[in-house]
PDB file of N, CA and C in Angstrom:
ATOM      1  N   UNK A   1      -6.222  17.932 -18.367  1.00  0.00           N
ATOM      2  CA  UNK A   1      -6.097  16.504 -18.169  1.00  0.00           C
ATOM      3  C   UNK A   1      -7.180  16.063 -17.185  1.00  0.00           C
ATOM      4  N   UNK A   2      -7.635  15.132 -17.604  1.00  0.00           N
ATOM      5  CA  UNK A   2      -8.774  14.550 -16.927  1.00  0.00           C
ATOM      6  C   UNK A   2      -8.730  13.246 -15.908  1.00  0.00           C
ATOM      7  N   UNK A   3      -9.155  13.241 -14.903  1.00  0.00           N
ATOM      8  CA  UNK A   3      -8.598  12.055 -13.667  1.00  0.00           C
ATOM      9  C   UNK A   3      -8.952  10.925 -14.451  1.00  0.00           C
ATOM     10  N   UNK A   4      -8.589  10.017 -14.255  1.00  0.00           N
ATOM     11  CA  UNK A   4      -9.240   8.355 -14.342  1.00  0.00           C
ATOM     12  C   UNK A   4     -10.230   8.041 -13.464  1.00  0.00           C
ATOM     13  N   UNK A   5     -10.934   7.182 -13.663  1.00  0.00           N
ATOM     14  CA  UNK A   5     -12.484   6.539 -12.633  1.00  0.00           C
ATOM     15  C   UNK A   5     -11.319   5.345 -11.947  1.00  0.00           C
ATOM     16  N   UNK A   6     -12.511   5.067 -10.950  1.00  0.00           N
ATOM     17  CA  UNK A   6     -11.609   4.383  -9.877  1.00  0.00           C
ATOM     18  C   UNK A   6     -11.880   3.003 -10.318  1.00  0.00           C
ATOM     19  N   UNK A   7     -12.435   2.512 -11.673  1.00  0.00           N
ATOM     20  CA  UNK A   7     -12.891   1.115 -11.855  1.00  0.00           C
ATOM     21  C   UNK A   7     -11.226   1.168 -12.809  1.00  0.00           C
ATOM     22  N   UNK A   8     -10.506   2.206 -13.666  1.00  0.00           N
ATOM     23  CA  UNK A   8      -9.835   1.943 -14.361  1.00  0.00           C
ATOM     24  C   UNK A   8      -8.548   1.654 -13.645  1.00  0.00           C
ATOM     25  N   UNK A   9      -8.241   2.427 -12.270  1.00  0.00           N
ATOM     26  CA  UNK A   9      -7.444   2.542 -11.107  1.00  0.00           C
ATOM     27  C   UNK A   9      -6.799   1.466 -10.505  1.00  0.00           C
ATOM     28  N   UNK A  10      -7.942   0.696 -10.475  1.00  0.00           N
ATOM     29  CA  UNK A  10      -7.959  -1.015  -9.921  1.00  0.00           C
ATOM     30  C   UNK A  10      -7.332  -1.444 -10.637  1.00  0.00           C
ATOM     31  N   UNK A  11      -7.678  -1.288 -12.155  1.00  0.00           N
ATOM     32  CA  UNK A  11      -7.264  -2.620 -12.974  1.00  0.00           C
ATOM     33  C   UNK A  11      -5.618  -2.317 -13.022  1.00  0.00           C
ATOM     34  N   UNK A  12      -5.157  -0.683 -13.372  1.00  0.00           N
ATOM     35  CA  UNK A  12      -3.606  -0.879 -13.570  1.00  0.00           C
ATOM     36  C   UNK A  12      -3.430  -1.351 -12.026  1.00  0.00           C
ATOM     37  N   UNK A  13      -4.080  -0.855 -10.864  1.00  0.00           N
ATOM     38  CA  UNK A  13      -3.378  -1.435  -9.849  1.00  0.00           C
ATOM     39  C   UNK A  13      -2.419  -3.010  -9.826  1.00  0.00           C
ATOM     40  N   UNK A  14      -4.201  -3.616 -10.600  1.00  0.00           N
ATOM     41  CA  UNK A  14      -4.021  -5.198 -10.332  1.00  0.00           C
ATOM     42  C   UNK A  14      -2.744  -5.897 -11.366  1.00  0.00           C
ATOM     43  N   UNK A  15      -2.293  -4.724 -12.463  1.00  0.00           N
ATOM     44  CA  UNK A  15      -1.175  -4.841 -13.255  1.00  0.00           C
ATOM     45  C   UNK A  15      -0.066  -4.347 -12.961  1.00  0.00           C
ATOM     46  N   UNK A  16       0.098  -3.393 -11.992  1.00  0.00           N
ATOM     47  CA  UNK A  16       1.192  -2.917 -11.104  1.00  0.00           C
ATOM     48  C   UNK A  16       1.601  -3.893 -10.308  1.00  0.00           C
ATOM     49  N   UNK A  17       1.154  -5.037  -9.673  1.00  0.00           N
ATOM     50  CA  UNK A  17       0.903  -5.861  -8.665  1.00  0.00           C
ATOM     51  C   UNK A  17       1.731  -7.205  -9.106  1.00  0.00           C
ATOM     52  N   UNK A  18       1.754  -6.869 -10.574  1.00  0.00           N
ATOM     53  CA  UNK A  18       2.826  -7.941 -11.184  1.00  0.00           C
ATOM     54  C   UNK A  18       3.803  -7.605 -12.277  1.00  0.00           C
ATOM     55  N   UNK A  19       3.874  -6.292 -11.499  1.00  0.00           N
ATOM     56  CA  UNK A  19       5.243  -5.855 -12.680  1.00  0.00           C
ATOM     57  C   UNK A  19       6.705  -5.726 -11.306  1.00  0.00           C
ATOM     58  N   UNK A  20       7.875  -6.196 -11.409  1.00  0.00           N
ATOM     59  CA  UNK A  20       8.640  -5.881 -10.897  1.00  0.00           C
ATOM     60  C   UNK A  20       9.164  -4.429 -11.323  1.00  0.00           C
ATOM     61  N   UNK A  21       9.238  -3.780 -13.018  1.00  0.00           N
ATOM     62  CA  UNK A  21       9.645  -2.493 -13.093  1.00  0.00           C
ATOM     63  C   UNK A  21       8.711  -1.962 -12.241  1.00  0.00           C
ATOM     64  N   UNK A  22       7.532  -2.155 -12.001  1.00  0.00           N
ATOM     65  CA  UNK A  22       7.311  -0.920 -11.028  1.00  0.00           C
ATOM     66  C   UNK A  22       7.397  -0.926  -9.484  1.00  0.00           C
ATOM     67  N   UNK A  23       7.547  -1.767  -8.984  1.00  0.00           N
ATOM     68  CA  UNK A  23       7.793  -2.081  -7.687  1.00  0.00           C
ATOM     69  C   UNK A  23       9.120  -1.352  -7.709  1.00  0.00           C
ATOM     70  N   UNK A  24      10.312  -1.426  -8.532  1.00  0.00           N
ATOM     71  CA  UNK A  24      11.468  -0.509  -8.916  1.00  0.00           C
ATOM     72  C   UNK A  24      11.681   0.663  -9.054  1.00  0.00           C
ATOM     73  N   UNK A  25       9.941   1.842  -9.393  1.00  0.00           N
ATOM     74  CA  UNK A  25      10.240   2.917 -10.067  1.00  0.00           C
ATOM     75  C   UNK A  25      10.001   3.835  -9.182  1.00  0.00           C
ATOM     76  N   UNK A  26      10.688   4.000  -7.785  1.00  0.00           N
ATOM     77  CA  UNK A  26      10.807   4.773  -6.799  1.00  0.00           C
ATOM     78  C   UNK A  26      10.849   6.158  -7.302  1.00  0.00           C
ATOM     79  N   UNK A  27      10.528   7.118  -7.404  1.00  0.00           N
ATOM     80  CA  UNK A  27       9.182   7.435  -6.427  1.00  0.00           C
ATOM     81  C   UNK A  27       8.003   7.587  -6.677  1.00  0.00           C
ATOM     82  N   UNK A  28       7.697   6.615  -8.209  1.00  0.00           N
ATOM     83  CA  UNK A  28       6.708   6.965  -8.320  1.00  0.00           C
ATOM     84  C   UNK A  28       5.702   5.693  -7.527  1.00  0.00           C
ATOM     85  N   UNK A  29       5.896   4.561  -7.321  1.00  0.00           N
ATOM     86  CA  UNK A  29       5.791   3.609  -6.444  1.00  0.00           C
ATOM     87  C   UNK A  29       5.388   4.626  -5.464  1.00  0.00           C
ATOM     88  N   UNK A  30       5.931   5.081  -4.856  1.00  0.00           N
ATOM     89  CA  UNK A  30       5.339   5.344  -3.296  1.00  0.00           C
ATOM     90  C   UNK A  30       4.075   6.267  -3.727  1.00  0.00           C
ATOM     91  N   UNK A  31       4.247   7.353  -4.759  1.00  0.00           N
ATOM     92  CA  UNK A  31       3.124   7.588  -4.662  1.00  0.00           C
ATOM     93  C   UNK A  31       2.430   7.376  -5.096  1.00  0.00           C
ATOM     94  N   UNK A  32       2.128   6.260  -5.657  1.00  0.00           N
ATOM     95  CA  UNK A  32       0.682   5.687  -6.663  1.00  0.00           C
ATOM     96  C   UNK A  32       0.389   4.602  -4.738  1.00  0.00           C
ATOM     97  N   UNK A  33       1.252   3.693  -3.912  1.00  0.00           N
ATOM     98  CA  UNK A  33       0.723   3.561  -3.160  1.00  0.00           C
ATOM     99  C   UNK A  33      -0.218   4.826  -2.404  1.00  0.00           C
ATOM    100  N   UNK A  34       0.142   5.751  -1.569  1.00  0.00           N
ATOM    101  CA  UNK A  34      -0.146   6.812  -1.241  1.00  0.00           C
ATOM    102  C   UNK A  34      -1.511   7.157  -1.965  1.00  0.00           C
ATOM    103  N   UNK A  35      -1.346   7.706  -2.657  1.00  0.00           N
ATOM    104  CA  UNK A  35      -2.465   7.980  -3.479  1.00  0.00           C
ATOM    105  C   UNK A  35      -3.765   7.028  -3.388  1.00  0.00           C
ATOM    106  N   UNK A  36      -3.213   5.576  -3.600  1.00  0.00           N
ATOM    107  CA  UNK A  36      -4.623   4.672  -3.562  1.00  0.00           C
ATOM    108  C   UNK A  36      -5.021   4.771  -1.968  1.00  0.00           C
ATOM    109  N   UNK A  37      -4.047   5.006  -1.011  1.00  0.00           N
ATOM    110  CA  UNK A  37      -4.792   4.944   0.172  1.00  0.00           C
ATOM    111  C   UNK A  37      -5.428   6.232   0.818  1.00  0.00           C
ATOM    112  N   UNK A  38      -4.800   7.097   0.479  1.00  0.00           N
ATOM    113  CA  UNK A  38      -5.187   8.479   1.036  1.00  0.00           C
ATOM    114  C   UNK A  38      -5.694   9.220  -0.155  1.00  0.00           C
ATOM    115  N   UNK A  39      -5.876   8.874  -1.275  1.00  0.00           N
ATOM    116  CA  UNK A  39      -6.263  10.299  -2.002  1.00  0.00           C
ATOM    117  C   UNK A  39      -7.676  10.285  -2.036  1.00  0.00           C
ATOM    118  N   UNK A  40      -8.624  11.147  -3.091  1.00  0.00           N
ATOM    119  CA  UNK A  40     -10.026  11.173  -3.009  1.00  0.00           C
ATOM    120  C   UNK A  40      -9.877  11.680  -4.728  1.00  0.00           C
ATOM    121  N   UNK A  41     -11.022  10.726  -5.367  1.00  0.00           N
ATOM    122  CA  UNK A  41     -12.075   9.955  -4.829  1.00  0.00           C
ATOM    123  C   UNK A  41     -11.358   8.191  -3.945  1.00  0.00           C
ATOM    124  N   UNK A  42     -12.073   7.983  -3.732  1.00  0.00           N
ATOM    125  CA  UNK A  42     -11.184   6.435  -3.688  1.00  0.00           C
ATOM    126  C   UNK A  42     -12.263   5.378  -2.629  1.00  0.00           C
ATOM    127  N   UNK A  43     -12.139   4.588  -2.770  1.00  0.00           N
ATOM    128  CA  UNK A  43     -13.022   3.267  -2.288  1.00  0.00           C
ATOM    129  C   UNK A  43     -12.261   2.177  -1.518  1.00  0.00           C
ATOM    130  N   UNK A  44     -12.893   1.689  -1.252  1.00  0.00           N
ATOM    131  CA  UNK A  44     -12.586  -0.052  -0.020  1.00  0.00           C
ATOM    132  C   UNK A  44     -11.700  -0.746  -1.591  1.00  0.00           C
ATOM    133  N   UNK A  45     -11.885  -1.125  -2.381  1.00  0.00           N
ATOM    134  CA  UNK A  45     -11.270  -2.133  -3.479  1.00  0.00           C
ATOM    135  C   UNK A  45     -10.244  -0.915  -3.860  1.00  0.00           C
ATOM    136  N   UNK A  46     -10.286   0.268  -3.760  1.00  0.00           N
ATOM    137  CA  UNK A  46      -8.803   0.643  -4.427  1.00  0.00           C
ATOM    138  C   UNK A  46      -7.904   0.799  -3.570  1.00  0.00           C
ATOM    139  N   UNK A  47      -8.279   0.773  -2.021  1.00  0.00           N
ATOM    140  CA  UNK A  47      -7.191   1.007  -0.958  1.00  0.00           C
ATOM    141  C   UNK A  47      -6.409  -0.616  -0.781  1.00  0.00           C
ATOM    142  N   UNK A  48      -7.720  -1.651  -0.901  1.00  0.00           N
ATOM    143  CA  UNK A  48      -7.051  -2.832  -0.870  1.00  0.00           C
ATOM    144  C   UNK A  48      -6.052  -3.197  -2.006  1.00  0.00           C
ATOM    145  N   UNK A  49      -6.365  -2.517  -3.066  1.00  0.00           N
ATOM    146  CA  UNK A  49      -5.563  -2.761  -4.382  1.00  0.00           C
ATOM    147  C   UNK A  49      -4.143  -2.384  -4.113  1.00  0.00           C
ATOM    148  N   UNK A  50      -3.901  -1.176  -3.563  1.00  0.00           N
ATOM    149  CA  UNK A  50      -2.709  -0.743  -3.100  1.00  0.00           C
ATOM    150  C   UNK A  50      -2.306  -1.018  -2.276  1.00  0.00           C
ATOM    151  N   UNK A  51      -2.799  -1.840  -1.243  1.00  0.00           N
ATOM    152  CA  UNK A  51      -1.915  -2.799  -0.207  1.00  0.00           C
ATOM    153  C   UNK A  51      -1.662  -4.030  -1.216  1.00  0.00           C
ATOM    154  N   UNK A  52      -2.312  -4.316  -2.108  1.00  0.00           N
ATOM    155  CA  UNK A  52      -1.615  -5.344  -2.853  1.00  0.00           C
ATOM    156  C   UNK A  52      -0.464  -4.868  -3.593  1.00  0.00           C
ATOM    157  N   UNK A  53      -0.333  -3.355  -3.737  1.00  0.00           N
ATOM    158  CA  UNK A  53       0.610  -3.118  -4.781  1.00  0.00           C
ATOM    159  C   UNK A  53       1.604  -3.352  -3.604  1.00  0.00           C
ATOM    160  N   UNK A  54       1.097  -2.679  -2.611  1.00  0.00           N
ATOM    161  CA  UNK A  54       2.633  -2.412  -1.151  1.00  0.00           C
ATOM    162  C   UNK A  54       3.339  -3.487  -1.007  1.00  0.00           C
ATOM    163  N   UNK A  55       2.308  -4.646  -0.889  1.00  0.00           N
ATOM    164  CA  UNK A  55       2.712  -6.184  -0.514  1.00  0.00           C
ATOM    165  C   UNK A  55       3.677  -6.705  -1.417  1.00  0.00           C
ATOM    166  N   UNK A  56       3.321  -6.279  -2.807  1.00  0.00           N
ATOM    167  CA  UNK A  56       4.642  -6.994  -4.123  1.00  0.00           C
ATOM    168  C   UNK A  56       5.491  -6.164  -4.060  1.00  0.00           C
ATOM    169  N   UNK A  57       5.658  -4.869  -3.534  1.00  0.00           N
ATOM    170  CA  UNK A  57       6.811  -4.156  -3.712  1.00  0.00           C
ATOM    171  C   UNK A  57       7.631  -4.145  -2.627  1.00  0.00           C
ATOM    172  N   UNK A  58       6.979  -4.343  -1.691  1.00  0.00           N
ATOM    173  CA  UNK A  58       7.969  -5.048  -0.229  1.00  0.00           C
ATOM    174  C   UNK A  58       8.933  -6.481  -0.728  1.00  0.00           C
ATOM    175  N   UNK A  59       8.142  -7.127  -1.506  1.00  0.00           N
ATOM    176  CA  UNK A  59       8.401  -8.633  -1.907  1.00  0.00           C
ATOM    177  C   UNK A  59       9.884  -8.619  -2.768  1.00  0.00           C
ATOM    178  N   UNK A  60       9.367  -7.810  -3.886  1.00  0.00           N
ATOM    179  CA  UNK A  60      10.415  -7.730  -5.423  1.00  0.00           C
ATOM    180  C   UNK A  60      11.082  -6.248  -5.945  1.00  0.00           C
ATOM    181  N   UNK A  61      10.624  -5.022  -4.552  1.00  0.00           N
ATOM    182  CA  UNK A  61      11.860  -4.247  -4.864  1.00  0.00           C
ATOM    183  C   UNK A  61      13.135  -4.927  -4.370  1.00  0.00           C
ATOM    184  N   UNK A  62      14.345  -3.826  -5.384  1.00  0.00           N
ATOM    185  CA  UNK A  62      15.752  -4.111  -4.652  1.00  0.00           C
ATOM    186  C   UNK A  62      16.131  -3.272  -3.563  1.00  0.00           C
ATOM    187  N   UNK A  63      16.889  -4.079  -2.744  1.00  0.00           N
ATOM    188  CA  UNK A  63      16.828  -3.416  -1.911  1.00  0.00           C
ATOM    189  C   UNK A  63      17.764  -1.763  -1.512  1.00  0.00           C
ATOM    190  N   UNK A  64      18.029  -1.438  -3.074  1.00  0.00           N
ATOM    191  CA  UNK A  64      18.461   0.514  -3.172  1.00  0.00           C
ATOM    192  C   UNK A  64      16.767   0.637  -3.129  1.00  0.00           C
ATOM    193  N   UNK A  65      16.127   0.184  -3.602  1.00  0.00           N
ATOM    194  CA  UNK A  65      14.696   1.574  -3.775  1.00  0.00           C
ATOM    195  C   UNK A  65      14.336   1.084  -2.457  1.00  0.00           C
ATOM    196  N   UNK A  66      14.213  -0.247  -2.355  1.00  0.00           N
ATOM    197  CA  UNK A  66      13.399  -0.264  -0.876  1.00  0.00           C
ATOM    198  C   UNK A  66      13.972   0.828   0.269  1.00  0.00           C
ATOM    199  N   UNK A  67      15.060   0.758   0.697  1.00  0.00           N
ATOM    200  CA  UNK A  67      16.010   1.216   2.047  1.00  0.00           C
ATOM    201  C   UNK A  67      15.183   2.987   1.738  1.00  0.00           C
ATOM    202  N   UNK A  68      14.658   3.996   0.724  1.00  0.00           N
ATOM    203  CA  UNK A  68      14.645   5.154   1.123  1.00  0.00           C
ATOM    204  C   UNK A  68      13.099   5.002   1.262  1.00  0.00           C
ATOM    205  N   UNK A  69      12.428   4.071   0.476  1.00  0.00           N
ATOM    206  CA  UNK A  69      11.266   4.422   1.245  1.00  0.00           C
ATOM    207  C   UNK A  69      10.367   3.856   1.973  1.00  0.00           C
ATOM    208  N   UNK A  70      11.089   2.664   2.594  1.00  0.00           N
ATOM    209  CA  UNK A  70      10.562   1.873   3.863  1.00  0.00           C
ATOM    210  C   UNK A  70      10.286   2.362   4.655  1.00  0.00           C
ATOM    211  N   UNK A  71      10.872   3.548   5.182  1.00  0.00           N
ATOM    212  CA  UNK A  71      10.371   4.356   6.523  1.00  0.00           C
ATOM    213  C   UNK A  71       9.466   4.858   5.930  1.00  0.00           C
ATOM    214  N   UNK A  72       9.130   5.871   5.088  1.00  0.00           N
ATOM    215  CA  UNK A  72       7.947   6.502   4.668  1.00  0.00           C
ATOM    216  C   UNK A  72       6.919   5.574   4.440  1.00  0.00           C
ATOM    217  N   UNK A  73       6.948   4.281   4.109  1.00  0.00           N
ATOM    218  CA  UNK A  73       5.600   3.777   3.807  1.00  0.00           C
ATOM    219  C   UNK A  73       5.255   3.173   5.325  1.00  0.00           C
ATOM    220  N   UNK A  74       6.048   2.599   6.053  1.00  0.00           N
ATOM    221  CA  UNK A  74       5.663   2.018   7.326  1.00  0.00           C
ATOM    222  C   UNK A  74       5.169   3.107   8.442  1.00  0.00           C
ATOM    223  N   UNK A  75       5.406   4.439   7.571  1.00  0.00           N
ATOM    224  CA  UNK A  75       4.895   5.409   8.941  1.00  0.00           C
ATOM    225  C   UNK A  75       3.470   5.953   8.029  1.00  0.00           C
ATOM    226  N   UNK A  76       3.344   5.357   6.985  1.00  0.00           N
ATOM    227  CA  UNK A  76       2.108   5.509   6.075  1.00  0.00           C
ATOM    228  C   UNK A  76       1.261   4.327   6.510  1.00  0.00           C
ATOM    229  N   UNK A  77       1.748   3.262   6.857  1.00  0.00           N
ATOM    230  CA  UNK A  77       0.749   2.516   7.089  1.00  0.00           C
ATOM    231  C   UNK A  77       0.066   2.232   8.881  1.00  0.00           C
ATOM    232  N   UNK A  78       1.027   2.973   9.400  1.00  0.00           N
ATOM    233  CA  UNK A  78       1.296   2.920  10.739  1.00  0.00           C
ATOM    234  C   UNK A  78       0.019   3.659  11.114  1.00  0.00           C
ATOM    235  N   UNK A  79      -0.095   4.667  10.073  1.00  0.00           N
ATOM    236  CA  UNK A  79      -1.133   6.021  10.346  1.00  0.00           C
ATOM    237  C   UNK A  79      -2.796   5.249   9.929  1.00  0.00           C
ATOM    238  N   UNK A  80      -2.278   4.395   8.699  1.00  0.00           N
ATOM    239  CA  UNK A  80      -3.899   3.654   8.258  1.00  0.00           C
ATOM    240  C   UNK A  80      -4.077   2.995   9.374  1.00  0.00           C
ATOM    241  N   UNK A  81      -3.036   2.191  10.323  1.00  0.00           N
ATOM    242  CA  UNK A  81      -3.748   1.065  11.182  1.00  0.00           C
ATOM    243  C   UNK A  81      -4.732   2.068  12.249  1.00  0.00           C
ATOM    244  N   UNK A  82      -4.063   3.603  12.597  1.00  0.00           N
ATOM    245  CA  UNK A  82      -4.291   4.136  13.695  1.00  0.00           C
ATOM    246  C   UNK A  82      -5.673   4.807  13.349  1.00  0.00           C
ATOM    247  N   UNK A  83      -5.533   5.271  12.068  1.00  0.00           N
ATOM    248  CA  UNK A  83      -7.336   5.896  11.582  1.00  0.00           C
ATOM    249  C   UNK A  83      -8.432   5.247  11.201  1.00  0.00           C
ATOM    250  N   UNK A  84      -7.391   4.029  10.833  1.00  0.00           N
ATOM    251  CA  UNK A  84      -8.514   2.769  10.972  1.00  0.00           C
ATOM    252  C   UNK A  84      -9.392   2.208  12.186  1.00  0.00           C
ATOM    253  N   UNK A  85      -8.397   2.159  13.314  1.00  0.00           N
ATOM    254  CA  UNK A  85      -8.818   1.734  14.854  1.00  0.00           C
ATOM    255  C   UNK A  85      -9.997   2.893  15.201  1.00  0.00           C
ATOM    256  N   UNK A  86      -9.605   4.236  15.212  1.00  0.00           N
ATOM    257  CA  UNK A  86     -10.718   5.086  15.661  1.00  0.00           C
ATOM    258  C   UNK A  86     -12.191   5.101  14.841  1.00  0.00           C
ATOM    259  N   UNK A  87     -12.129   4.613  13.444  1.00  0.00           N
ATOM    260  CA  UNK A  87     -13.255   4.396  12.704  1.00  0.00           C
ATOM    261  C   UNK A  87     -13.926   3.125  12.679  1.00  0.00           C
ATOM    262  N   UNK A  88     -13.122   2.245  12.311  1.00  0.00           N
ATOM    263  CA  UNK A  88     -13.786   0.554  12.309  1.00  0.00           C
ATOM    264  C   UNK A  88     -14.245   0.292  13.526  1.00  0.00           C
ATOM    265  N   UNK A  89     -15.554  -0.586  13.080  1.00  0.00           N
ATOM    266  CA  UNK A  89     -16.706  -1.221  13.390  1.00  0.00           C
ATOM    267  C   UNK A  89     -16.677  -2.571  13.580  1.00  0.00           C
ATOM    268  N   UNK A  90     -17.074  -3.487  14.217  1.00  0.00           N
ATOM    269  CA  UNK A  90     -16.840  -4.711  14.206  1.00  0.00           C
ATOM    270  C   UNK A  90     -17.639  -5.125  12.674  1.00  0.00           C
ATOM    271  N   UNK A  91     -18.666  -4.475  12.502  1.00  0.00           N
ATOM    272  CA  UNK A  91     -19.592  -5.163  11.130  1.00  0.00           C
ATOM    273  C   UNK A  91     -18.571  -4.360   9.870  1.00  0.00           C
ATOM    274  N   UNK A  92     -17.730  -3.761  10.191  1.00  0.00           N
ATOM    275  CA  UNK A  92     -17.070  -3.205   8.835  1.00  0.00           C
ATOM    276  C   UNK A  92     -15.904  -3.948   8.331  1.00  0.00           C
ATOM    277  N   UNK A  93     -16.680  -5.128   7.450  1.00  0.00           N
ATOM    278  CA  UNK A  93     -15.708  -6.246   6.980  1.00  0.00           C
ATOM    279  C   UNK A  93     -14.603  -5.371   6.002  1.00  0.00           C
ATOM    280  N   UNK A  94     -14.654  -4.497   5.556  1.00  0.00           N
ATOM    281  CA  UNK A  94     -13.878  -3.788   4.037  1.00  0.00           C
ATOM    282  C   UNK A  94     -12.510  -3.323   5.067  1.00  0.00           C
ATOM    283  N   UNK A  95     -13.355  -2.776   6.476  1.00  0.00           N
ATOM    284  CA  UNK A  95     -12.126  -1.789   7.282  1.00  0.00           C
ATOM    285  C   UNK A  95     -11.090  -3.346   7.429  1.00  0.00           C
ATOM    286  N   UNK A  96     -11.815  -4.136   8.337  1.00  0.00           N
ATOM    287  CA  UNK A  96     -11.168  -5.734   8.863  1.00  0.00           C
ATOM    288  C   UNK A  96     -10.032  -6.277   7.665  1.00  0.00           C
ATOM    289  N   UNK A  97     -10.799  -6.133   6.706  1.00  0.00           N
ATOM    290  CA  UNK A  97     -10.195  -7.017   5.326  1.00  0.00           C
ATOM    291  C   UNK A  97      -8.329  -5.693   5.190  1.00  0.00           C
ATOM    292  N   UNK A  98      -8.622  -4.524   5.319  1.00  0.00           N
ATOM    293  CA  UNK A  98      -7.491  -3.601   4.957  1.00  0.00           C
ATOM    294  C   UNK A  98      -6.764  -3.699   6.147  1.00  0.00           C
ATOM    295  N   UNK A  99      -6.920  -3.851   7.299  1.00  0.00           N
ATOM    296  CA  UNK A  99      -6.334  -3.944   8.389  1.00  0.00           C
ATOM    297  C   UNK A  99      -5.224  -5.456   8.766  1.00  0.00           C
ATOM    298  N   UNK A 100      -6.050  -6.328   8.083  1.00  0.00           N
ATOM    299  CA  UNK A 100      -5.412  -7.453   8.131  1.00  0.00           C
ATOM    300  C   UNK A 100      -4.233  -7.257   6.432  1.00  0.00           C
ATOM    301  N   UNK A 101      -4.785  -6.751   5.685  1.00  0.00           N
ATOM    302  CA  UNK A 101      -3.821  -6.786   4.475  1.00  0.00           C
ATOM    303  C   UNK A 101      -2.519  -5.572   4.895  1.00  0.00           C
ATOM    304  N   UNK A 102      -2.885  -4.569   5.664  1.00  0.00           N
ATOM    305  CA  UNK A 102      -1.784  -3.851   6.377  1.00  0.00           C
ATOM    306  C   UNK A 102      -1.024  -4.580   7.252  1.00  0.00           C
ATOM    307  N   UNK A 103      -1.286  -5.210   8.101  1.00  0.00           N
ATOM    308  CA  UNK A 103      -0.512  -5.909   8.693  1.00  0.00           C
ATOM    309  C   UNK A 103       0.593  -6.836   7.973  1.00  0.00           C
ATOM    310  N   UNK A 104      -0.317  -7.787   6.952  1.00  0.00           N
ATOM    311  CA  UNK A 104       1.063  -8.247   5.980  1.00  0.00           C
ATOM    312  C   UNK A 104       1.591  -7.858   5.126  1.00  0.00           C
ATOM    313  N   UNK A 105       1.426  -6.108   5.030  1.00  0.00           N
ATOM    314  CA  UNK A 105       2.514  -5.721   4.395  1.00  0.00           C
ATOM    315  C   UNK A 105       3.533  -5.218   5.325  1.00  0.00           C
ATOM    316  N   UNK A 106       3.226  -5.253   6.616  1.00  0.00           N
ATOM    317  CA  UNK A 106       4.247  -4.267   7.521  1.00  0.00           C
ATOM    318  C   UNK A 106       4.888  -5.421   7.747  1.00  0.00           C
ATOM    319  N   UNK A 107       4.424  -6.906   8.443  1.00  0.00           N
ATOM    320  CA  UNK A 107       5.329  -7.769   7.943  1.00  0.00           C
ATOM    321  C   UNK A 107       6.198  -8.367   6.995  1.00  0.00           C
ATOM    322  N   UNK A 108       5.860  -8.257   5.814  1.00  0.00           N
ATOM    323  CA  UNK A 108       6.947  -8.294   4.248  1.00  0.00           C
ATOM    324  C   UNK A 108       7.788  -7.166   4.806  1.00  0.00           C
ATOM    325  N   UNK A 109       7.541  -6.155   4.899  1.00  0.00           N
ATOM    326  CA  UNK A 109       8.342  -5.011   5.005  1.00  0.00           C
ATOM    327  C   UNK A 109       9.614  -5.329   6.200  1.00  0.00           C
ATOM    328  N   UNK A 110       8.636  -6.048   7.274  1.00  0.00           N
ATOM    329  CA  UNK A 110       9.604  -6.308   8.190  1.00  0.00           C
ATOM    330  C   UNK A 110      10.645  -7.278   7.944  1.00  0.00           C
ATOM    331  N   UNK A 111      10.707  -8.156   6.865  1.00  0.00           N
ATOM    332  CA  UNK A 111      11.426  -9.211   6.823  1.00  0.00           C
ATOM    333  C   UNK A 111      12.348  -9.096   5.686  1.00  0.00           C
ATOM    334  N   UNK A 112      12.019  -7.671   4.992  1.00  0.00           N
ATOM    335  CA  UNK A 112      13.100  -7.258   3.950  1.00  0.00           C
ATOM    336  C   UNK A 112      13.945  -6.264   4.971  1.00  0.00           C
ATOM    337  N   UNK A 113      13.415  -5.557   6.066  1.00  0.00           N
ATOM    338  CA  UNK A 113      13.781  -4.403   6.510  1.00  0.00           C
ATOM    339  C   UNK A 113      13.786  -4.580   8.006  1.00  0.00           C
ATOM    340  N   UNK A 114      14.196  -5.637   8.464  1.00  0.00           N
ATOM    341  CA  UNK A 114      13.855  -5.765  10.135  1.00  0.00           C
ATOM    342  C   UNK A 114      14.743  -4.766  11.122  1.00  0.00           C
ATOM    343  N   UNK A 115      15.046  -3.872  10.565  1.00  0.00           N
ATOM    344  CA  UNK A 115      15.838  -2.448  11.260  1.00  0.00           C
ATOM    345  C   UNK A 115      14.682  -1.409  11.826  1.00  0.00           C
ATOM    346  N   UNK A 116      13.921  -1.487  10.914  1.00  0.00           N
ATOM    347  CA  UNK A 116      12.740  -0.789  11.105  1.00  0.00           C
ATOM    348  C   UNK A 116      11.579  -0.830  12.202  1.00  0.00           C
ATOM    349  N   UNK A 117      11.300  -2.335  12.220  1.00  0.00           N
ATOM    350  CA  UNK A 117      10.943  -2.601  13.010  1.00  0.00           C
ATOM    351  C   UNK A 117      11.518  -2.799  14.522  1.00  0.00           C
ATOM    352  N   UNK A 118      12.352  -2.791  14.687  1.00  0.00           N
ATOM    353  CA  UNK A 118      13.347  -2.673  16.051  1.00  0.00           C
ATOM    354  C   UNK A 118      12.941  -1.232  17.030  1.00  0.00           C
TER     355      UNK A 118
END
């Protein structure tokens, strides 16, 4: 079996991004997020793609799939803000642009899940 290119990656992303079944299909949801942010190969537009997926699935999971893996993704994103800080640049608009789209997903997250944040 052969990987997919990261131009084809995007696009289901950007179709994941408006499906509620998949925002639903715990666990594979977490790891297609996961994957777009940490795996390799991978780029600035596919990590942002998957904070877009994070952002709709914070939004329009229910809240059975959300509750098991809210902690795992907020300590997933907790880790991007922190490897982000030691790398980003003030001229690194791509890092800026993911940093600010992390943030509003940890907020969605927080406002389905404000236990978490406590």
């Amino acid at each position: 079996v052969v990987p997919v290119g990261l131009s084809l990656k995007v696009k289901l992303m950007g179709m994941f991004a408006k499906s509620e079944a998949a925002a639903n299909a715990f666990p594979g949801t977490l790891q297609v997020i996961f994957s777009c942010l940490y795996g390799q190969p991978s780029n600035m537009t596919l990590k942002t793609s998957g904070m877009a997926f994070a952002v709709w699935v914070f939004k329009h999971a229910t809240d059975a799939q959300l509750k098991p893996m809210g902690p795992l993704i907020l300590n997933g994103l907790m880790k991007l803000l922190d490897d982000g800080e030691a790398t980003a640049t003030d001229a690194d608009q791509g890092m800026r642009n993911l940093r600010a789209f992390t943030y509003q997903a940890i907020g969605q997250l927080g406002k389905r899940m404000p236990s978490l944040l406590s």
